[in-house]
N, C-alpha and C. Protein backbone atom coordinates (compact mmCIF):
# COMPACT_ATOMS: atom_id res chain seq x y z
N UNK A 1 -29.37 -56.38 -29.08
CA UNK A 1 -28.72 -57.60 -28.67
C UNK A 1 -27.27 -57.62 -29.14
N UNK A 2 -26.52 -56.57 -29.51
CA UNK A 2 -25.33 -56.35 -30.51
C UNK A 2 -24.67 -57.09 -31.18
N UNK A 3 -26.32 -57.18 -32.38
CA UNK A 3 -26.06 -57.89 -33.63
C UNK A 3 -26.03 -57.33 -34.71
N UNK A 4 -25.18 -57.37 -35.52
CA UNK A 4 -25.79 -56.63 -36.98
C UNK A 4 -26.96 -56.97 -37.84
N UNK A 5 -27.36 -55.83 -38.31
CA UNK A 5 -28.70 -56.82 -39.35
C UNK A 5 -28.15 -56.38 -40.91
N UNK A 6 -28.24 -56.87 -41.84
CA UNK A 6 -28.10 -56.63 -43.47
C UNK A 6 -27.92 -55.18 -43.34
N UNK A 7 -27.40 -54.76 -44.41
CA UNK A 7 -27.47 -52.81 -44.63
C UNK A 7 -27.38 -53.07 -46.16
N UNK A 8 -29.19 -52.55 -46.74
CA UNK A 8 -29.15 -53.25 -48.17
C UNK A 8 -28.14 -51.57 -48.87
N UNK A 9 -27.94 -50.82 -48.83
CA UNK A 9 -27.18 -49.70 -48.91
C UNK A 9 -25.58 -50.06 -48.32
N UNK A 10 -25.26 -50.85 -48.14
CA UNK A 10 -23.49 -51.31 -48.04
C UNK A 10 -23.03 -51.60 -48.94
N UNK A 11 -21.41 -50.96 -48.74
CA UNK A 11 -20.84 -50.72 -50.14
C UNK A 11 -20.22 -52.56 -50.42
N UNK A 12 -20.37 -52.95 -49.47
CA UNK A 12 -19.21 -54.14 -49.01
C UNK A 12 -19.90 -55.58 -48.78
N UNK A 13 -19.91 -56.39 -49.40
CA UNK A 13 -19.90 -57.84 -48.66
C UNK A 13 -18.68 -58.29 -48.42
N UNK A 14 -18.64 -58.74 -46.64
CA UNK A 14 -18.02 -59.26 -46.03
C UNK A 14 -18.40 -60.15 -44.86
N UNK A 15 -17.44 -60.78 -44.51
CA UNK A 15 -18.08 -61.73 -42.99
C UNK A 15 -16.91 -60.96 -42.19
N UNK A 16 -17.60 -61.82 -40.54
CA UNK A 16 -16.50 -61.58 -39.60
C UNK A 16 -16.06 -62.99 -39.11
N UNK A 17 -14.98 -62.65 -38.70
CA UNK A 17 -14.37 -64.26 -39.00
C UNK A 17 -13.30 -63.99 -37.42
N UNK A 18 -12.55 -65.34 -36.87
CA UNK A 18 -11.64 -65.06 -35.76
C UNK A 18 -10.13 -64.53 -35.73
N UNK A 19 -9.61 -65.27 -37.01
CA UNK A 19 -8.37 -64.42 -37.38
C UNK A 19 -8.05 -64.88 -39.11
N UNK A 20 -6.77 -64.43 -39.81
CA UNK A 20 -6.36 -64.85 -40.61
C UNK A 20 -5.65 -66.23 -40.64
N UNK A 21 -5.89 -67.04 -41.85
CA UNK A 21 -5.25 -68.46 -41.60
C UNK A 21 -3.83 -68.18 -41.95
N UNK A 22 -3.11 -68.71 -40.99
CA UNK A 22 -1.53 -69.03 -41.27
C UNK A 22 -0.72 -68.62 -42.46
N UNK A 23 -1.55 -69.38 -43.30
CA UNK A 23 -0.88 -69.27 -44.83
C UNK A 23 -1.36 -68.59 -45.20
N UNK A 24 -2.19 -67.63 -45.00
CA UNK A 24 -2.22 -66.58 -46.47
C UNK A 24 -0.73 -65.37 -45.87
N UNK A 25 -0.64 -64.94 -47.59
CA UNK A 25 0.66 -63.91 -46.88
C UNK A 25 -0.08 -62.54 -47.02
N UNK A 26 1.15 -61.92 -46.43
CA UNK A 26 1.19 -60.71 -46.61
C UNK A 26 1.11 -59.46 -48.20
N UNK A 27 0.36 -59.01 -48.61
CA UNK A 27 0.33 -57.99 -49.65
C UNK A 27 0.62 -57.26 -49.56
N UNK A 28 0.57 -56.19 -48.33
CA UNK A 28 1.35 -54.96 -48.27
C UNK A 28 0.33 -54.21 -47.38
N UNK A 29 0.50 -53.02 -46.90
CA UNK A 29 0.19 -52.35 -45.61
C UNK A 29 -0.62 -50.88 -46.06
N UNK A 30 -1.66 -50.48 -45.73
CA UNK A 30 -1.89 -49.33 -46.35
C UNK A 30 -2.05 -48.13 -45.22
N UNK A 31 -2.09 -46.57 -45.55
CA UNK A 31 -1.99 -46.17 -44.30
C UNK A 31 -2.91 -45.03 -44.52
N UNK A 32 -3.95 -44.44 -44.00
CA UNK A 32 -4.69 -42.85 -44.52
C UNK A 32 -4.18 -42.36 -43.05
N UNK A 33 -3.53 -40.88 -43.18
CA UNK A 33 -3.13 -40.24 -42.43
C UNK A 33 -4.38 -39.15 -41.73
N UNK A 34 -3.95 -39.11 -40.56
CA UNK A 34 -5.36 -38.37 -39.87
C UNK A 34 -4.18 -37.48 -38.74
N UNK A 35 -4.87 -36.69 -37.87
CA UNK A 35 -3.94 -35.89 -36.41
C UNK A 35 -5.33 -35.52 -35.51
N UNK A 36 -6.05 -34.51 -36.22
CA UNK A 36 -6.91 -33.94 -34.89
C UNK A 36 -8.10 -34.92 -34.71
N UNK A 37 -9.16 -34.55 -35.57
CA UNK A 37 -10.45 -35.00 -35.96
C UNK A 37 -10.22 -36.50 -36.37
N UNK A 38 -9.40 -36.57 -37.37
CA UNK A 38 -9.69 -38.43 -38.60
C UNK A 38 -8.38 -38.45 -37.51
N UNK A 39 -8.62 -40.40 -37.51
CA UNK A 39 -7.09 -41.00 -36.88
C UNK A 39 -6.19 -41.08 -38.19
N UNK A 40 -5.28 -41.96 -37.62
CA UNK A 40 -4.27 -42.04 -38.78
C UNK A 40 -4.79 -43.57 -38.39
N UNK A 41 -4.76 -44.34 -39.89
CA UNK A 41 -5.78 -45.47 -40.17
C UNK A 41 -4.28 -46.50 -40.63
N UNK A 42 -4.22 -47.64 -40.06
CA UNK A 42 -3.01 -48.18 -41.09
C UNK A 42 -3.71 -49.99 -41.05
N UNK A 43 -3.30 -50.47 -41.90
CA UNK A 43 -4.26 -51.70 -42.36
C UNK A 43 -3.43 -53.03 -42.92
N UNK A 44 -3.46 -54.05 -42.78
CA UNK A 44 -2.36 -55.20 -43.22
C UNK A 44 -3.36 -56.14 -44.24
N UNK A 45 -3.13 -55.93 -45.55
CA UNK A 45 -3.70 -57.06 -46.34
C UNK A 45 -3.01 -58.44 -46.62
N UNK A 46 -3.87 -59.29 -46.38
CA UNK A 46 -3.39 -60.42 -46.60
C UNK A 46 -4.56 -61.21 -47.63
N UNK A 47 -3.67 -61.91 -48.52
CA UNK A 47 -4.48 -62.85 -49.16
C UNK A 47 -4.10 -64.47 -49.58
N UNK A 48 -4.83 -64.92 -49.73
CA UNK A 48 -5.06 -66.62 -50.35
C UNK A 48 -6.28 -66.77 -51.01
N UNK A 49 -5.37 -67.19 -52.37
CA UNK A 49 -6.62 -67.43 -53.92
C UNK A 49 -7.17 -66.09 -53.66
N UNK A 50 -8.89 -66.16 -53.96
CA UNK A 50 -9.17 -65.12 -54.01
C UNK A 50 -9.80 -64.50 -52.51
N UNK A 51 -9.17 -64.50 -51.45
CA UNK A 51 -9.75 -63.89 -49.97
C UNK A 51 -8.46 -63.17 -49.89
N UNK A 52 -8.78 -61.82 -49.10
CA UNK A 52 -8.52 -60.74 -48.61
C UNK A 52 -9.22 -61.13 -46.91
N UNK A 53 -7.73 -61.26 -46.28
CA UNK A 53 -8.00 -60.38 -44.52
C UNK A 53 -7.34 -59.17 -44.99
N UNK A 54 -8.32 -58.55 -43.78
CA UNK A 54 -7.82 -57.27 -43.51
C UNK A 54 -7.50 -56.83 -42.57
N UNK A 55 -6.51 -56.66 -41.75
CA UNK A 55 -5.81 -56.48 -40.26
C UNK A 55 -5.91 -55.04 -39.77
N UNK A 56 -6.34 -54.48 -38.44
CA UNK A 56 -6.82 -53.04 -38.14
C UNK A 56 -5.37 -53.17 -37.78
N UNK A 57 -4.06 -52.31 -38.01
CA UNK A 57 -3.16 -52.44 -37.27
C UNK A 57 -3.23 -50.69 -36.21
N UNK A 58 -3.59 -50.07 -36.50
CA UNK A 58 -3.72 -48.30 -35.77
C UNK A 58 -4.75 -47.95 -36.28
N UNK A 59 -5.68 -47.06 -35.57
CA UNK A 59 -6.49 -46.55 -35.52
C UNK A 59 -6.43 -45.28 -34.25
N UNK A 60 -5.43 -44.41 -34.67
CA UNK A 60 -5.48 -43.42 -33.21
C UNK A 60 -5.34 -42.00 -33.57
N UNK A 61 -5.89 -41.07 -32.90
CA UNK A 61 -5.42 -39.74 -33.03
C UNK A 61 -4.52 -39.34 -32.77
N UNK A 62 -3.79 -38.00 -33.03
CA UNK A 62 -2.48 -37.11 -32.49
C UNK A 62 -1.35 -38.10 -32.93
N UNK A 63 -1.22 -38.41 -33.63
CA UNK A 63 0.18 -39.34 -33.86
C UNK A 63 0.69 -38.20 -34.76
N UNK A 64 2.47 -38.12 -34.42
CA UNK A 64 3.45 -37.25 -35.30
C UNK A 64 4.32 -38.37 -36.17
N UNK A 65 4.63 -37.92 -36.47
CA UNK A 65 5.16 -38.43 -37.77
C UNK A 65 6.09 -39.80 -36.99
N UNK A 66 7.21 -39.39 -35.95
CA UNK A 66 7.81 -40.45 -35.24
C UNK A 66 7.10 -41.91 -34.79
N UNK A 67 5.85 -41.58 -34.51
CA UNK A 67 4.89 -42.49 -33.55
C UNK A 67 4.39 -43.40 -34.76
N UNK A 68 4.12 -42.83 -35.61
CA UNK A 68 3.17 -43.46 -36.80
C UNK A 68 5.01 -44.31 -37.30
N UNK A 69 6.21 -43.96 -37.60
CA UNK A 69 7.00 -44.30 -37.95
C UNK A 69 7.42 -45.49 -37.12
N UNK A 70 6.74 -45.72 -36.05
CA UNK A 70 7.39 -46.22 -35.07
C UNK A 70 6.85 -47.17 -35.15
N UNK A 71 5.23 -47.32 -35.01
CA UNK A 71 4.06 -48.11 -35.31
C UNK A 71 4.07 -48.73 -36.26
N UNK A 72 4.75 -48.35 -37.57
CA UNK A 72 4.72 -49.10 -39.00
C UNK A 72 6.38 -50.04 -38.74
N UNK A 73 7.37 -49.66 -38.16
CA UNK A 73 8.39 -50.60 -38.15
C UNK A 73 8.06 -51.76 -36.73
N UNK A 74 7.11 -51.61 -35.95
CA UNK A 74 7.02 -52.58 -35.20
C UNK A 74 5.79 -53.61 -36.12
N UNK A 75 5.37 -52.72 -37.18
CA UNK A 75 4.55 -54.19 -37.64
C UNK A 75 4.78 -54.53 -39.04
N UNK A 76 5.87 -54.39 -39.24
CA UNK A 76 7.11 -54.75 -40.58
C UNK A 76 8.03 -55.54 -40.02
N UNK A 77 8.70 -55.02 -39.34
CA UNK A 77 9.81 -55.93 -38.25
C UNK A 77 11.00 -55.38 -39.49
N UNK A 78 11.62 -56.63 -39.79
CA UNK A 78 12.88 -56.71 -40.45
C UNK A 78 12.67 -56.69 -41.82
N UNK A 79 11.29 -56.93 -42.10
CA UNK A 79 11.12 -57.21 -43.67
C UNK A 79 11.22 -55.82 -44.69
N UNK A 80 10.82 -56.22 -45.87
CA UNK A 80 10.89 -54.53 -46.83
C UNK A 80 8.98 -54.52 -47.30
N UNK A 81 7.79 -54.95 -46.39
CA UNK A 81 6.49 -54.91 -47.36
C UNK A 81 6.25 -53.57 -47.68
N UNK A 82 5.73 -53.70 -49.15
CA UNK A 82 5.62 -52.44 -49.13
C UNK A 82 4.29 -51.84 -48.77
N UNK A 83 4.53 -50.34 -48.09
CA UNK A 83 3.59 -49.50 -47.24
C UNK A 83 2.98 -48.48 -48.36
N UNK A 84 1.56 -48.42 -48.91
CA UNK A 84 1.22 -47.28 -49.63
C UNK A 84 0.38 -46.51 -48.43
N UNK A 85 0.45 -45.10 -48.98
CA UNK A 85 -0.28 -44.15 -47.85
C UNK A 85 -0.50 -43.07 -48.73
N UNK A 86 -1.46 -42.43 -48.01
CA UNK A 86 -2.47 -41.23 -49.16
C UNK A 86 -1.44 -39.94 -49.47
N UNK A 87 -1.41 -39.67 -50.39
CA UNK A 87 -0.52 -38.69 -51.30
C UNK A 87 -0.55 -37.43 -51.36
N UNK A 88 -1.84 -37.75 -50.26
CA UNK A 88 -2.52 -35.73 -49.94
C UNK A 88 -1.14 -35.28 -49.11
N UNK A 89 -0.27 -36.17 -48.41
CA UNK A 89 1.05 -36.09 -47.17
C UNK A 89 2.24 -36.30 -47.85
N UNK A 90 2.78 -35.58 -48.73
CA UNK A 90 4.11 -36.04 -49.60
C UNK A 90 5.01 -35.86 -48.63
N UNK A 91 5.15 -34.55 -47.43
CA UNK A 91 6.33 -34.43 -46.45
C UNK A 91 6.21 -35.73 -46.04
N UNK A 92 5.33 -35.71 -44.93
CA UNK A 92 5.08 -37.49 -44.28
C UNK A 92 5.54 -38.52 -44.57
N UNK A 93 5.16 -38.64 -45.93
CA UNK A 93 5.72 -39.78 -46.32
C UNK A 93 6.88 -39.83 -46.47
N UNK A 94 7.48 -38.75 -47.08
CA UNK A 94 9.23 -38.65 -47.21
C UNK A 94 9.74 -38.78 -46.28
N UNK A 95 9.38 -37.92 -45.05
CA UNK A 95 10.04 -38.24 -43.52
C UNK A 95 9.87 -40.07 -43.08
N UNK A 96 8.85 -40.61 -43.51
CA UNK A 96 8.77 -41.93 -43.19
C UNK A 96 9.79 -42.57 -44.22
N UNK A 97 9.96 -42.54 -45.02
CA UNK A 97 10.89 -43.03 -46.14
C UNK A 97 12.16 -43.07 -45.59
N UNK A 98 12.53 -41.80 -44.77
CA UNK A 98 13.85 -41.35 -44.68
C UNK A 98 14.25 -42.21 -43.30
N UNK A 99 12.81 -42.62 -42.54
CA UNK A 99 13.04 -43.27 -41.60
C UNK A 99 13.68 -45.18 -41.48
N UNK A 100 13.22 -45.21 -42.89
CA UNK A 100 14.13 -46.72 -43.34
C UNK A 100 12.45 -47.57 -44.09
N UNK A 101 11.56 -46.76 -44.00
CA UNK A 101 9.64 -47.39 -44.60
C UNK A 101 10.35 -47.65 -45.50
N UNK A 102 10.04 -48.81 -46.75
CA UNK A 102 9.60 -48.96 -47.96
C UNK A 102 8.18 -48.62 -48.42
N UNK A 103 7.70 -47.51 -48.37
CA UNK A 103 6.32 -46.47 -48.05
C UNK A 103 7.08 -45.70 -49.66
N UNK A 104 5.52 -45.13 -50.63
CA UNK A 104 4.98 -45.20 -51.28
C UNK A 104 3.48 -43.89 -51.60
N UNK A 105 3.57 -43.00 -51.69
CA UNK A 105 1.86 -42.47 -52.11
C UNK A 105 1.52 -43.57 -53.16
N UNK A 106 -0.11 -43.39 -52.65
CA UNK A 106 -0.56 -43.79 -53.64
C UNK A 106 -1.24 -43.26 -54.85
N UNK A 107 -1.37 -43.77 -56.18
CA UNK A 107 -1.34 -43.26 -57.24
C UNK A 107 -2.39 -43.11 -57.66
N UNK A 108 -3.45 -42.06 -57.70
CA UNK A 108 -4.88 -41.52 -57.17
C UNK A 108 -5.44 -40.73 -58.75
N UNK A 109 -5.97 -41.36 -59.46
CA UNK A 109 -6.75 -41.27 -60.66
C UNK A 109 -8.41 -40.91 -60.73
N UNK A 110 -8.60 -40.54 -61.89
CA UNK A 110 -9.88 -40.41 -61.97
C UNK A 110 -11.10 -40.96 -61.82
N UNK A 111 -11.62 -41.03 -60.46
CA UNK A 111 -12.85 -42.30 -59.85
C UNK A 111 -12.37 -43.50 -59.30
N UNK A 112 -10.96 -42.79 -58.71
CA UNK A 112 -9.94 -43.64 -57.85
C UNK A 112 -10.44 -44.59 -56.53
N UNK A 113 -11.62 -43.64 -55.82
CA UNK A 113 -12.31 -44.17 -55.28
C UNK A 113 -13.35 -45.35 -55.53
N UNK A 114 -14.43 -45.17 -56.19
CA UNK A 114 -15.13 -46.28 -57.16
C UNK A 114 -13.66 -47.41 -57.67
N UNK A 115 -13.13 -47.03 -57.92
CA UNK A 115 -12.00 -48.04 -58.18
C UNK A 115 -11.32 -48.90 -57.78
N UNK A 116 -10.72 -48.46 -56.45
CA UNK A 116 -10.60 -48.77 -55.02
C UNK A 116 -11.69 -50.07 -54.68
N UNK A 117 -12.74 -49.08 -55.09
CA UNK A 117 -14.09 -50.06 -54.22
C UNK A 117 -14.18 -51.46 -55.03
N UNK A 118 -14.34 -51.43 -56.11
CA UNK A 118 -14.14 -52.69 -57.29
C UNK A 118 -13.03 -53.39 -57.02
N UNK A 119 -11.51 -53.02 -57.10
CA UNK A 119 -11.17 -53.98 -57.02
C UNK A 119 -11.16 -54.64 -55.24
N UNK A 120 -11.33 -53.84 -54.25
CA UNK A 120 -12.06 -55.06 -53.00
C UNK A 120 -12.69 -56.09 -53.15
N UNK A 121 -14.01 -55.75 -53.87
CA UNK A 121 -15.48 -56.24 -53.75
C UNK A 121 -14.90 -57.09 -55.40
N UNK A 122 -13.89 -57.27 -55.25
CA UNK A 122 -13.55 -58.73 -56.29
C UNK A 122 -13.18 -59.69 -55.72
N UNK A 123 -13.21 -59.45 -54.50
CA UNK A 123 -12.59 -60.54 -53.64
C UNK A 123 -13.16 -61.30 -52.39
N UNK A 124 -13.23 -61.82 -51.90
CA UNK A 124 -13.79 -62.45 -50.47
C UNK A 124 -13.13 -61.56 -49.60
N UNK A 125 -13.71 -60.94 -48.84
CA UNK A 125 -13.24 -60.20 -47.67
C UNK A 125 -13.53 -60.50 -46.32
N UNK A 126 -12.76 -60.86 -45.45
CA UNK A 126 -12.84 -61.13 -43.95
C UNK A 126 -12.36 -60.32 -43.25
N UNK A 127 -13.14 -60.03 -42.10
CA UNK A 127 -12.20 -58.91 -41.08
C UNK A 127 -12.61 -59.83 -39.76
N UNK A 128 -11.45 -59.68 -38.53
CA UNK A 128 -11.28 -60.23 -37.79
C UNK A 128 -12.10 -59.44 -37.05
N UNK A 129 -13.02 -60.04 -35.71
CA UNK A 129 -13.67 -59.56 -35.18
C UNK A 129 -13.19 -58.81 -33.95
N UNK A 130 -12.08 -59.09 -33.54
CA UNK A 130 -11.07 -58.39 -32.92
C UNK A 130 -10.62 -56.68 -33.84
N UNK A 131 -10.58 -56.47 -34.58
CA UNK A 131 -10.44 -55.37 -35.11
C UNK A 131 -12.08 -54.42 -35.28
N UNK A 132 -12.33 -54.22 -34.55
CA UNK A 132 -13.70 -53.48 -34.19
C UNK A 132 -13.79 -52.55 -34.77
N UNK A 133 -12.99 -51.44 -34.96
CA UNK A 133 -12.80 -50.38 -35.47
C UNK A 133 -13.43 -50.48 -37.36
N UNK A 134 -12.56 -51.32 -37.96
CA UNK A 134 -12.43 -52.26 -38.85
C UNK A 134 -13.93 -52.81 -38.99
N UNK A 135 -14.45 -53.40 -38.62
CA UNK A 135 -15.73 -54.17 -38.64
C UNK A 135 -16.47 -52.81 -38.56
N UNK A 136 -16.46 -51.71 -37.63
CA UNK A 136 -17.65 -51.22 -37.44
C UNK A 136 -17.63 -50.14 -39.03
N UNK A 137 -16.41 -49.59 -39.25
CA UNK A 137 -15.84 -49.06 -40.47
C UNK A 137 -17.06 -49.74 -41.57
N UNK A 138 -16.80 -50.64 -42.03
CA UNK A 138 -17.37 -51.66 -43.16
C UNK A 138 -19.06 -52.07 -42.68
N UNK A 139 -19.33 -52.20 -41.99
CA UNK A 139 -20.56 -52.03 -41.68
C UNK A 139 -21.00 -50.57 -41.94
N UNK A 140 -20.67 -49.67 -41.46
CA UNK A 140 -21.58 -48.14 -41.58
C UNK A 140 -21.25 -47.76 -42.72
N UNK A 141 -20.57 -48.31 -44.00
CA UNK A 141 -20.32 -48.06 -44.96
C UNK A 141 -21.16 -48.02 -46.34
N UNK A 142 -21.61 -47.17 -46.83
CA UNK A 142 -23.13 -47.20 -47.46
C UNK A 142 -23.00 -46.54 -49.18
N UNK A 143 -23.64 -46.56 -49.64
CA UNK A 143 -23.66 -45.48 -50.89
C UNK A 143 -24.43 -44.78 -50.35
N UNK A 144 -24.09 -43.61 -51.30
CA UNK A 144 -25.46 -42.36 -51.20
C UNK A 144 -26.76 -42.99 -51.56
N UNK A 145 -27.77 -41.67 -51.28
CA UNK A 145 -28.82 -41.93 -52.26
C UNK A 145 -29.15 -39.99 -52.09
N UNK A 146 -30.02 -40.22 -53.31
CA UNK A 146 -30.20 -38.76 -53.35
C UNK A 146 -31.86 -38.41 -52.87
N UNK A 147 -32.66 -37.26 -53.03
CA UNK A 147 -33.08 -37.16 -52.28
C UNK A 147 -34.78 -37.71 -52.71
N UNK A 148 -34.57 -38.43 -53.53
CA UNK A 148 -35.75 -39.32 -53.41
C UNK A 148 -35.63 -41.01 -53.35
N UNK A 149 -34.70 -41.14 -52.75
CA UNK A 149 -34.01 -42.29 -51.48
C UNK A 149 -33.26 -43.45 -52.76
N UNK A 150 -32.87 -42.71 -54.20
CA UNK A 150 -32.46 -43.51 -55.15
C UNK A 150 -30.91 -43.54 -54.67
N UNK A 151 -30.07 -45.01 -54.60
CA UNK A 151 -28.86 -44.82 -54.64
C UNK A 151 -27.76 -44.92 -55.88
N UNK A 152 -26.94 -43.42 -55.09
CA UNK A 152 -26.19 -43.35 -55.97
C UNK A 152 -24.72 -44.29 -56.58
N UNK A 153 -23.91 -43.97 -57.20
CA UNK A 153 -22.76 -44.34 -57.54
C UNK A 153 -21.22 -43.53 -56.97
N UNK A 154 -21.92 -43.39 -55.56
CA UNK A 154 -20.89 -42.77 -54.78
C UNK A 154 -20.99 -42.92 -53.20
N UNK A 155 -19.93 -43.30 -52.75
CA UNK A 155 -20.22 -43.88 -51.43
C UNK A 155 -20.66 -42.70 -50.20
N UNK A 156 -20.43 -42.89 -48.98
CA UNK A 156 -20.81 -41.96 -48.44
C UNK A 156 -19.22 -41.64 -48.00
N UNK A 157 -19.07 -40.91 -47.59
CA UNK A 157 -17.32 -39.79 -47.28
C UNK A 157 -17.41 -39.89 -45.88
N UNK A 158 -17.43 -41.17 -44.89
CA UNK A 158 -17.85 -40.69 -43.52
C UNK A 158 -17.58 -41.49 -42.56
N UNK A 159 -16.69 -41.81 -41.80
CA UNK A 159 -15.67 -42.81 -40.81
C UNK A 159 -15.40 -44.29 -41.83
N UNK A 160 -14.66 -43.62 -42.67
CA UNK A 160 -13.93 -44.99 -43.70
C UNK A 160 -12.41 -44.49 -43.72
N UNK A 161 -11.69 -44.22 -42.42
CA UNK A 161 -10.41 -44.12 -42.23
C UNK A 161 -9.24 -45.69 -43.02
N UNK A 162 -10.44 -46.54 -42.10
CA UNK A 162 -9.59 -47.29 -42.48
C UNK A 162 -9.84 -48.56 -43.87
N UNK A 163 -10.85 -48.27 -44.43
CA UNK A 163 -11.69 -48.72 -45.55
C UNK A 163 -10.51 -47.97 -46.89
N UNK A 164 -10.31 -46.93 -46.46
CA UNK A 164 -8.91 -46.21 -47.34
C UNK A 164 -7.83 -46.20 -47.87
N UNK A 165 -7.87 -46.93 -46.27
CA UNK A 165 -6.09 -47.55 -45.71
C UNK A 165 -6.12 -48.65 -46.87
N UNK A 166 -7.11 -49.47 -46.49
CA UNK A 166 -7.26 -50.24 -47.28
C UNK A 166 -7.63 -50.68 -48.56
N UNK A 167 -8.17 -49.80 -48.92
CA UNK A 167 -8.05 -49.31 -50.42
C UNK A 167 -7.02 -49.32 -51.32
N UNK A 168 -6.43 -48.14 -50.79
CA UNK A 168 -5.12 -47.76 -51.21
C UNK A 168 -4.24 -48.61 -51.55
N UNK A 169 -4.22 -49.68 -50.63
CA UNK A 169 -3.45 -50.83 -50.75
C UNK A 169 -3.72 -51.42 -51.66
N UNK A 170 -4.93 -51.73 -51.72
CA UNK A 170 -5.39 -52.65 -52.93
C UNK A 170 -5.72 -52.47 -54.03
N UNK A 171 -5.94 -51.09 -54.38
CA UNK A 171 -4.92 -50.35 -55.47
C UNK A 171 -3.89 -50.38 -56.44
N UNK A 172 -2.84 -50.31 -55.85
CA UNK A 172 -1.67 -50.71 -55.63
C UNK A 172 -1.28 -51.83 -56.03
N UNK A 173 -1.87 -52.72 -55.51
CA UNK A 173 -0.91 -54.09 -55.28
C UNK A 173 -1.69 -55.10 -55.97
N UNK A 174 -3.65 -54.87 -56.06
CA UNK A 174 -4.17 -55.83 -55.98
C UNK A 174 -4.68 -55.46 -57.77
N UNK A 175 -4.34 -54.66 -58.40
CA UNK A 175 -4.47 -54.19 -59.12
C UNK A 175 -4.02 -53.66 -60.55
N UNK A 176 -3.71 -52.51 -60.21
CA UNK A 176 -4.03 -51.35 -61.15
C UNK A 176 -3.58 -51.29 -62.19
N UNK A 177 -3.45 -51.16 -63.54
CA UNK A 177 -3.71 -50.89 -64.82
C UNK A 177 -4.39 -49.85 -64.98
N UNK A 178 -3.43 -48.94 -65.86
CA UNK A 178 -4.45 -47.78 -66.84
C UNK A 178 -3.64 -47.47 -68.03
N UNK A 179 -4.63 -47.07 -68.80
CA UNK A 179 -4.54 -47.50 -70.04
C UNK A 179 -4.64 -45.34 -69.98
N UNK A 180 -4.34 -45.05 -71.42
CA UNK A 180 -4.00 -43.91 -71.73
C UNK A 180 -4.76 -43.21 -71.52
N UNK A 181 -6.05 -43.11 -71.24
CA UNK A 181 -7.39 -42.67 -71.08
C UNK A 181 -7.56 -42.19 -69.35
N UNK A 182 -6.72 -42.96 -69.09
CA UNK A 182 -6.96 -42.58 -67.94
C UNK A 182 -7.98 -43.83 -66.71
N UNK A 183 -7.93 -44.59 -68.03
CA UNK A 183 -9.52 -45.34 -67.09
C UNK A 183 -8.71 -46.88 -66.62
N UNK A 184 -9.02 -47.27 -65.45
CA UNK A 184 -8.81 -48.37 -65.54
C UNK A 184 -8.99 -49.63 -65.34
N UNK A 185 -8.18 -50.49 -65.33
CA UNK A 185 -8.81 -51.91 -65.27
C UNK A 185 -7.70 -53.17 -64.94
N UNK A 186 -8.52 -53.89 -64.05
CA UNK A 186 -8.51 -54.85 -63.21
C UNK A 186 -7.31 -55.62 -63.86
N UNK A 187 -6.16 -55.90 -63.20
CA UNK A 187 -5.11 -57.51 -63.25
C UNK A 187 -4.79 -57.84 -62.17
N UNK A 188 -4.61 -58.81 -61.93
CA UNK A 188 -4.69 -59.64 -60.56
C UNK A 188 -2.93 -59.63 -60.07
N UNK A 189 -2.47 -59.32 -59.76
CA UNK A 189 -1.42 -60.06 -59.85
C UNK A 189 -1.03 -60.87 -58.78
């Protein structure tokens, strides 16, 4: 009847909702780079108090560096937000930098992922139901389990292009603290 049912194995509580309200602002933009196989994933966080939207802004294959450059200044406009994007692409990003981005790697630590995932799932999360990609992302999104169906403490590695994007961002911005150890922990800012 194309409904969702619960997925007691989801990494994520979230709803789907019609759009973002007015007033929440902007946090900053995140981007996981893809070409053949993975798209290039780019994502708009927004928040008020403690809710997180999350905006699908690209989701496409074969993009070169121009297109993706092109794509991130039509959904910046005039402003400076800042853009984090995965660090595995240091050329990329520099070429985007050089293109006028206020773009950023992001700063990828030990259980960066699990980390990522915490500070989300500190927050109310909405995704617009118009961003499909986005919705279907966070839905098929699961932990492991191993092979006597126990789950683990590691998600599954498997169409979270833009779960990344978004990560990354929130990372970044929504976040991060580390302390000498390497380990870290949660400030809001």
């Amino acid at each position: 009847m194309g409904e969702f049912v619960t997925n007691d194995k989801a990494v994520f509580q979230f709803d789907v909702c019609e759009w973002a309200p007015n007033d929440a602002e902007v946090v900053c933009i995140g981007v996981d780079f893809g070409y053949s196989s993975d798209p290039t994933a780019i994502v708009t966080l927004l928040r008020k108090d403690r809710d997180i939207w999350l905006i699908e802004n690209c989701y496409e294959r074969g993009m070169v560096t121009t297109e993706i450059g092109n794509r991130l200044k039509s959904i910046v406009g005039d402003t400076r937000w800042e853009i984090w994007a995965d660090s595995a692409e240091p050329r990329l990003i520099e070429e985007l930098h050089r293109m006028g981005l206020n773009i950023r790697p992001v700063i990828k630590g030990k259980d960066s992922v699990n980390f990522g995932i915490g500070v989300l799932q500190s927050y109310q999360l909405h995704l617009p139901k118009a961003c499909q990609n986005l919705v279907n992302e966070f839905y098929g999104y699961e932990w492991q389990t191993d092979r006597f169906g126990r789950q683990l403490d590691k998600p599954t590695d498997f169409n979270n292009h833009l779960i990344d994007a978004a990560r990354y961002g929130a990372m970044m911005r929504l976040s991060v603290k580390s302390d000498n150890k390497g380990k870290y922990t949660i400030s809001i800012r």
